[in-house]
PDB file of N, CA and C in Angstrom:
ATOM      1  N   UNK A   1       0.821  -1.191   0.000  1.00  0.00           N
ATOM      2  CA  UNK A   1       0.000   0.000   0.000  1.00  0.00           C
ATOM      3  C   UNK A   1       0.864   1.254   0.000  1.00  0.00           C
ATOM      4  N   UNK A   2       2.278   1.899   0.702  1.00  0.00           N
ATOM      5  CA  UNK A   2       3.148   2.332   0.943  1.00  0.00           C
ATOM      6  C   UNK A   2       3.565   2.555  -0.562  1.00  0.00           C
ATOM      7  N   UNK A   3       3.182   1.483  -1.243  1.00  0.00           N
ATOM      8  CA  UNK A   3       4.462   1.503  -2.756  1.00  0.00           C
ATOM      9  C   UNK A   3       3.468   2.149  -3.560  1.00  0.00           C
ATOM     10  N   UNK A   4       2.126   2.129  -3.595  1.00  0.00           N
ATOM     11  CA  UNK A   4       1.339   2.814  -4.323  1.00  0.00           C
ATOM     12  C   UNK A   4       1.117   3.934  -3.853  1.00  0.00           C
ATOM     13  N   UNK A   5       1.205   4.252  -3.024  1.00  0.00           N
ATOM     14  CA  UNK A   5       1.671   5.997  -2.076  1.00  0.00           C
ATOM     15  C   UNK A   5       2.687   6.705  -2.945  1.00  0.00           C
ATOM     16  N   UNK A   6       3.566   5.976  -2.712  1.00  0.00           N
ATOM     17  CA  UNK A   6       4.787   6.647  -3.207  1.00  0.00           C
ATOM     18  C   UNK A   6       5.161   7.240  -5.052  1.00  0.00           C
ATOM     19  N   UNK A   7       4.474   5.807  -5.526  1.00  0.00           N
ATOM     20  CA  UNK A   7       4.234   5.309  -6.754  1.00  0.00           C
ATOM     21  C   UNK A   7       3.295   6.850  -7.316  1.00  0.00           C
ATOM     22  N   UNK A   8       2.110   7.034  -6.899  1.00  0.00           N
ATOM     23  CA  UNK A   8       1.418   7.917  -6.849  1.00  0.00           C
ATOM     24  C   UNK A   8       2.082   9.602  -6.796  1.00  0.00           C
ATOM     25  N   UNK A   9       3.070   9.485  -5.410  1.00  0.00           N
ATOM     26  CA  UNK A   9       3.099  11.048  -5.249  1.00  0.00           C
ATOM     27  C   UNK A   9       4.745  11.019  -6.172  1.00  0.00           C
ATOM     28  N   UNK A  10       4.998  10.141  -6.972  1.00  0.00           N
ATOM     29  CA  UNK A  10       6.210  10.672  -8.425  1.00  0.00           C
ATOM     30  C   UNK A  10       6.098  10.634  -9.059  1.00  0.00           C
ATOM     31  N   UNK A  11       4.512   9.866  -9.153  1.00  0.00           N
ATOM     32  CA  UNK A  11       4.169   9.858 -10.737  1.00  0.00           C
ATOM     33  C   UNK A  11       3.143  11.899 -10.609  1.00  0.00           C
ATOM     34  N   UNK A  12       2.987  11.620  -9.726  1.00  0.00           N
ATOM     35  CA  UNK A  12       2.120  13.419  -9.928  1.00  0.00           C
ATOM     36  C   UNK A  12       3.404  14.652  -9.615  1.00  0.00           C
ATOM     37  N   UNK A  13       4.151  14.480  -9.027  1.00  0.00           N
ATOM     38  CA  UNK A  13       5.181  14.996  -9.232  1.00  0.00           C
ATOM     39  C   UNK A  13       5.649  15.597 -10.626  1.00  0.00           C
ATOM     40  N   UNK A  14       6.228  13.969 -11.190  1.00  0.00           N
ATOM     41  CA  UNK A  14       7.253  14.248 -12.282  1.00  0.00           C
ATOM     42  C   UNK A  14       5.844  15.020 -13.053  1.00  0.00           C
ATOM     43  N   UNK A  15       4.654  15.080 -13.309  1.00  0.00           N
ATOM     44  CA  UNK A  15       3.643  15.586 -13.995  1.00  0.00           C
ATOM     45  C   UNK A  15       3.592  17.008 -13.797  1.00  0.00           C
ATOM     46  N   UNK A  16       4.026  17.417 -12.653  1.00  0.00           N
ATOM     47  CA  UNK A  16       3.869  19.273 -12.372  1.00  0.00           C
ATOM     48  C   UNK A  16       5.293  19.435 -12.709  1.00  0.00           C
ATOM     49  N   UNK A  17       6.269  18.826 -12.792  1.00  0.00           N
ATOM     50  CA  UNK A  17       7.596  19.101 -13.266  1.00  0.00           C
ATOM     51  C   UNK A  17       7.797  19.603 -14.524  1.00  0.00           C
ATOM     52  N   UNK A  18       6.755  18.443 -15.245  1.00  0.00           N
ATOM     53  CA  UNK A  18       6.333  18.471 -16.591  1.00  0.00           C
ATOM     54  C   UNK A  18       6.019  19.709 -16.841  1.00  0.00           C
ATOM     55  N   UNK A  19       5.027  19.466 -16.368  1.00  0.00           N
ATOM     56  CA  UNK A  19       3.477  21.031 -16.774  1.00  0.00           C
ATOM     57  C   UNK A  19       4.820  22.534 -16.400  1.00  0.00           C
ATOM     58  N   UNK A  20       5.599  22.110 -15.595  1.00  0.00           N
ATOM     59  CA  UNK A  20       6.113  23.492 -15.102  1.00  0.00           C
ATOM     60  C   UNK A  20       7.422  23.888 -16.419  1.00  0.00           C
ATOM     61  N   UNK A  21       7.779  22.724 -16.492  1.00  0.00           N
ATOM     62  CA  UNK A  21       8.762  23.016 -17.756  1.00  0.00           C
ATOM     63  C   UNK A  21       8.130  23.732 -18.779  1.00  0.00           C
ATOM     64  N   UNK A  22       7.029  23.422 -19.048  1.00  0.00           N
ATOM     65  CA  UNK A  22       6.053  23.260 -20.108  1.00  0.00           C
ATOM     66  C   UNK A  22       5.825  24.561 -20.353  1.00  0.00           C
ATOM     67  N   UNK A  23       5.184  25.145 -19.421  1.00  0.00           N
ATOM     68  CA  UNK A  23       5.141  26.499 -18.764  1.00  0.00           C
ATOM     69  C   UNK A  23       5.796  27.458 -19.344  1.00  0.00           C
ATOM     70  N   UNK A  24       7.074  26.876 -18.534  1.00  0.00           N
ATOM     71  CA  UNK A  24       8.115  27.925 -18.467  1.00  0.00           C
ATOM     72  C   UNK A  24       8.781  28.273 -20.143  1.00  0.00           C
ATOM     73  N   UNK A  25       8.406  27.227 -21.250  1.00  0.00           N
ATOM     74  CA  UNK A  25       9.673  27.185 -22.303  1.00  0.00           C
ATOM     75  C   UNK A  25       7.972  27.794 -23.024  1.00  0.00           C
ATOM     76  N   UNK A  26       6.782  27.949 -23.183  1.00  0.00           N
ATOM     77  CA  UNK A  26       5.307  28.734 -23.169  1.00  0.00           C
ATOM     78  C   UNK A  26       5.937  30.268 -23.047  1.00  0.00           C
ATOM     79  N   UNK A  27       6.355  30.820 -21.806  1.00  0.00           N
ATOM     80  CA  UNK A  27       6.370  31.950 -21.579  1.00  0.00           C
ATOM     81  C   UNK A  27       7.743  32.203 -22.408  1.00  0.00           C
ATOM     82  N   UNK A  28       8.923  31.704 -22.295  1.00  0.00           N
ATOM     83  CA  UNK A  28      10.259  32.128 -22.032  1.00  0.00           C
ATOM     84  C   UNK A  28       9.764  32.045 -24.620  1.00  0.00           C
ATOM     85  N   UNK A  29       9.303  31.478 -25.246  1.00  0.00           N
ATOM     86  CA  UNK A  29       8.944  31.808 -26.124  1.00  0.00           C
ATOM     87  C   UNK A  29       8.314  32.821 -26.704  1.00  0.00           C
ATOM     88  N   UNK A  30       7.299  33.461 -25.843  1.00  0.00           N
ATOM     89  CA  UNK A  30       6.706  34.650 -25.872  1.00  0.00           C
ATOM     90  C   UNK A  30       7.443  35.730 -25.539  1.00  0.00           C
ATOM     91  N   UNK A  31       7.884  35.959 -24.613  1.00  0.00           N
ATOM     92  CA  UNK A  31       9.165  36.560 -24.196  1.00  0.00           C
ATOM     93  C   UNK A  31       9.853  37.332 -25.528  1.00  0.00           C
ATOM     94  N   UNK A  32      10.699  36.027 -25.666  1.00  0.00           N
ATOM     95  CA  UNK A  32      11.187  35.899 -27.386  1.00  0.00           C
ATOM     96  C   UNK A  32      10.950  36.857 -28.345  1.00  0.00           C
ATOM     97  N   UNK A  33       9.871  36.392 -28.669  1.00  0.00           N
ATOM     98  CA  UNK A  33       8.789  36.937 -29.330  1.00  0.00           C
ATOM     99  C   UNK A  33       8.422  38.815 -29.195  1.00  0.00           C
ATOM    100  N   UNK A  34       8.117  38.899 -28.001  1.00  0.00           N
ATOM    101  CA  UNK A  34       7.591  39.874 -27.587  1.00  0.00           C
ATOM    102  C   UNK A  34       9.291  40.928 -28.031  1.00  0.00           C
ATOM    103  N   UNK A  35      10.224  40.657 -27.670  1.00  0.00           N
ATOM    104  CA  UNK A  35      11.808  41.296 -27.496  1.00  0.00           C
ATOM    105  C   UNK A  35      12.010  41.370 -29.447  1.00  0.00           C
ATOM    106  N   UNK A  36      11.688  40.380 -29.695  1.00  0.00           N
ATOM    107  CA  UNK A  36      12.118  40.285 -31.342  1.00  0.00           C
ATOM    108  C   UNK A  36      11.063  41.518 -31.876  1.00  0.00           C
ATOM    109  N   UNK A  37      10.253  41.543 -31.661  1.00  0.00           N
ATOM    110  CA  UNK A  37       9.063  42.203 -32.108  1.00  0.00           C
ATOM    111  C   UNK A  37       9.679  43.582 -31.843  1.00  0.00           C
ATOM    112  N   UNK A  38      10.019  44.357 -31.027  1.00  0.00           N
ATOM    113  CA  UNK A  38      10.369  45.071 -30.164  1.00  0.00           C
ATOM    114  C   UNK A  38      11.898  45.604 -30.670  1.00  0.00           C
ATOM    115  N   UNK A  39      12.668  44.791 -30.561  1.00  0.00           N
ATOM    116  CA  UNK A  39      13.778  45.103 -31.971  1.00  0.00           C
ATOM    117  C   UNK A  39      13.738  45.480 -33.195  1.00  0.00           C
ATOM    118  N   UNK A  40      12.750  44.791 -33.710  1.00  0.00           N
ATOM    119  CA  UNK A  40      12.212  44.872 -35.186  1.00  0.00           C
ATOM    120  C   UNK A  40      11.900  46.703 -35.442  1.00  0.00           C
ATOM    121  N   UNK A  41      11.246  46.565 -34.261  1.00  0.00           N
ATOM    122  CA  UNK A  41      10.600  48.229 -33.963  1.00  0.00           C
ATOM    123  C   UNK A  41      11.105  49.509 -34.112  1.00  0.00           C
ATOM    124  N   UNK A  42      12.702  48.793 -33.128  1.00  0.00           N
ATOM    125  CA  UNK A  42      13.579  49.911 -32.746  1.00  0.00           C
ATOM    126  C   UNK A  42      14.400  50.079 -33.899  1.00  0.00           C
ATOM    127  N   UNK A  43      14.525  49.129 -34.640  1.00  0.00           N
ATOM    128  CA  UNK A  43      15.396  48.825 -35.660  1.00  0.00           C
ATOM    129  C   UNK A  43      14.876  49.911 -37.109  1.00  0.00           C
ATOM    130  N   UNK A  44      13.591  49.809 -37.544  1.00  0.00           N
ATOM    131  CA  UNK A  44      12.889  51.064 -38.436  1.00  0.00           C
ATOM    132  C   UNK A  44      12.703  52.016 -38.195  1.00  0.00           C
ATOM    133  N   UNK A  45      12.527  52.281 -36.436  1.00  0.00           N
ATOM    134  CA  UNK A  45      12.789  53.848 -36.174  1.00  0.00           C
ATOM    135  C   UNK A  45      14.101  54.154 -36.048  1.00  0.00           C
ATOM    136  N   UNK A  46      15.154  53.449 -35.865  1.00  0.00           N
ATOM    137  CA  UNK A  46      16.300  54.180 -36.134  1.00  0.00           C
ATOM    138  C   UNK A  46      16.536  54.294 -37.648  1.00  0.00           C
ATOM    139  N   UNK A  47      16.148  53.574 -38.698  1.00  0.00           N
ATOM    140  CA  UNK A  47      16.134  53.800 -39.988  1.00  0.00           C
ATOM    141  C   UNK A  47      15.526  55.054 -40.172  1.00  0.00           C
ATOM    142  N   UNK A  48      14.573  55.203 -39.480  1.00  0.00           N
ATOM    143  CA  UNK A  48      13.967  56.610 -40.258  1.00  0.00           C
ATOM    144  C   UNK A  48      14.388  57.870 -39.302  1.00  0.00           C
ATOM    145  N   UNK A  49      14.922  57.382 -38.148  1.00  0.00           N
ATOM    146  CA  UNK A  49      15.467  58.590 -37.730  1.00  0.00           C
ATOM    147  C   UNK A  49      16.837  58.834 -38.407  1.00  0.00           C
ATOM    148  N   UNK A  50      17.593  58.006 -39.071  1.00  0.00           N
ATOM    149  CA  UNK A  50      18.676  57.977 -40.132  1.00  0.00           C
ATOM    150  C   UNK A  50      18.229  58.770 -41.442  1.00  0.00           C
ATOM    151  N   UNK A  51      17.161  58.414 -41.938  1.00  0.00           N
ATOM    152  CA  UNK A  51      16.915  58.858 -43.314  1.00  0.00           C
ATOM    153  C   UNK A  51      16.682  60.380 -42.654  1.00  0.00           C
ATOM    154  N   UNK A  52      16.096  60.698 -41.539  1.00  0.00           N
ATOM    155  CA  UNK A  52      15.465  62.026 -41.475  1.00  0.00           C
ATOM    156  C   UNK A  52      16.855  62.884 -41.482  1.00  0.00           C
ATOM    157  N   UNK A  53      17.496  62.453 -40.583  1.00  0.00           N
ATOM    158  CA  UNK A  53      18.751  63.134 -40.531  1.00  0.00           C
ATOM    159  C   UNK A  53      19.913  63.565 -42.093  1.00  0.00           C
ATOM    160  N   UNK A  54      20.003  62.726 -42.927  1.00  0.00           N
ATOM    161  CA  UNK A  54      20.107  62.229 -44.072  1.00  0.00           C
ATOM    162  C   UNK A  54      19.846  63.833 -44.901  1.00  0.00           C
ATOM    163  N   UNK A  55      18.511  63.546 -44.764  1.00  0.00           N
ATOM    164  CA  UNK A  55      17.873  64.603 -45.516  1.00  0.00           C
ATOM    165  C   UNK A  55      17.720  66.042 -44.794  1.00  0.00           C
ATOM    166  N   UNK A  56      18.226  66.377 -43.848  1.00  0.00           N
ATOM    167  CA  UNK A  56      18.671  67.468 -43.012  1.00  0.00           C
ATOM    168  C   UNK A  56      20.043  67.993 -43.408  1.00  0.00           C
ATOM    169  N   UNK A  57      20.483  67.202 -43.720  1.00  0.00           N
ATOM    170  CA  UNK A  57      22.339  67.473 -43.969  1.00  0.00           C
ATOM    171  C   UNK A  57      22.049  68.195 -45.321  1.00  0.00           C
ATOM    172  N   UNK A  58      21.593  67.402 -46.525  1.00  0.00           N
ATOM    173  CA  UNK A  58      21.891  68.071 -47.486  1.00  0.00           C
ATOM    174  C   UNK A  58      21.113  69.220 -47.660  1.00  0.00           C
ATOM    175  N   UNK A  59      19.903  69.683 -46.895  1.00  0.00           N
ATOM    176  CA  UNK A  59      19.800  70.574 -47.288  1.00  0.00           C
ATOM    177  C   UNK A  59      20.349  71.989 -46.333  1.00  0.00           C
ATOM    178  N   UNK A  60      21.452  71.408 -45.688  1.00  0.00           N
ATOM    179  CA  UNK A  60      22.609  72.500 -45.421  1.00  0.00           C
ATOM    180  C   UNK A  60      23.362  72.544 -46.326  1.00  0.00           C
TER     181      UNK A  60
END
């Protein structure tokens, strides 16, 4: 009875271990995501704060 106790609380264990990994590589993707997105961003406004500048010069 002891062995199905035990049996029980690693088999639900290793299952929230699971779910928590699971979780975590869920968020830590979005994350990702969210930062790439966000680069992408910073990356065309410095393009166009380049072009603006660009076109400031020559018409000094």
């Amino acid at each position: 009875m002891v062995t199905r106790h035990v049996h029980f609380f690693l088999a639900k264990t290793y299952t929230n271990l699971s779910m928590q990994k699971r979780e975590k590589a869920q968020e830590d993707y979005y994350v990702k995501k969210h930062e790439k997105e966000q680069l992408a961003a910073l990356r065309e406004s410095l393009k166009k704060s380049k072009e603006q500048l660009s076109e400031l010069e020559q018409k000094m």
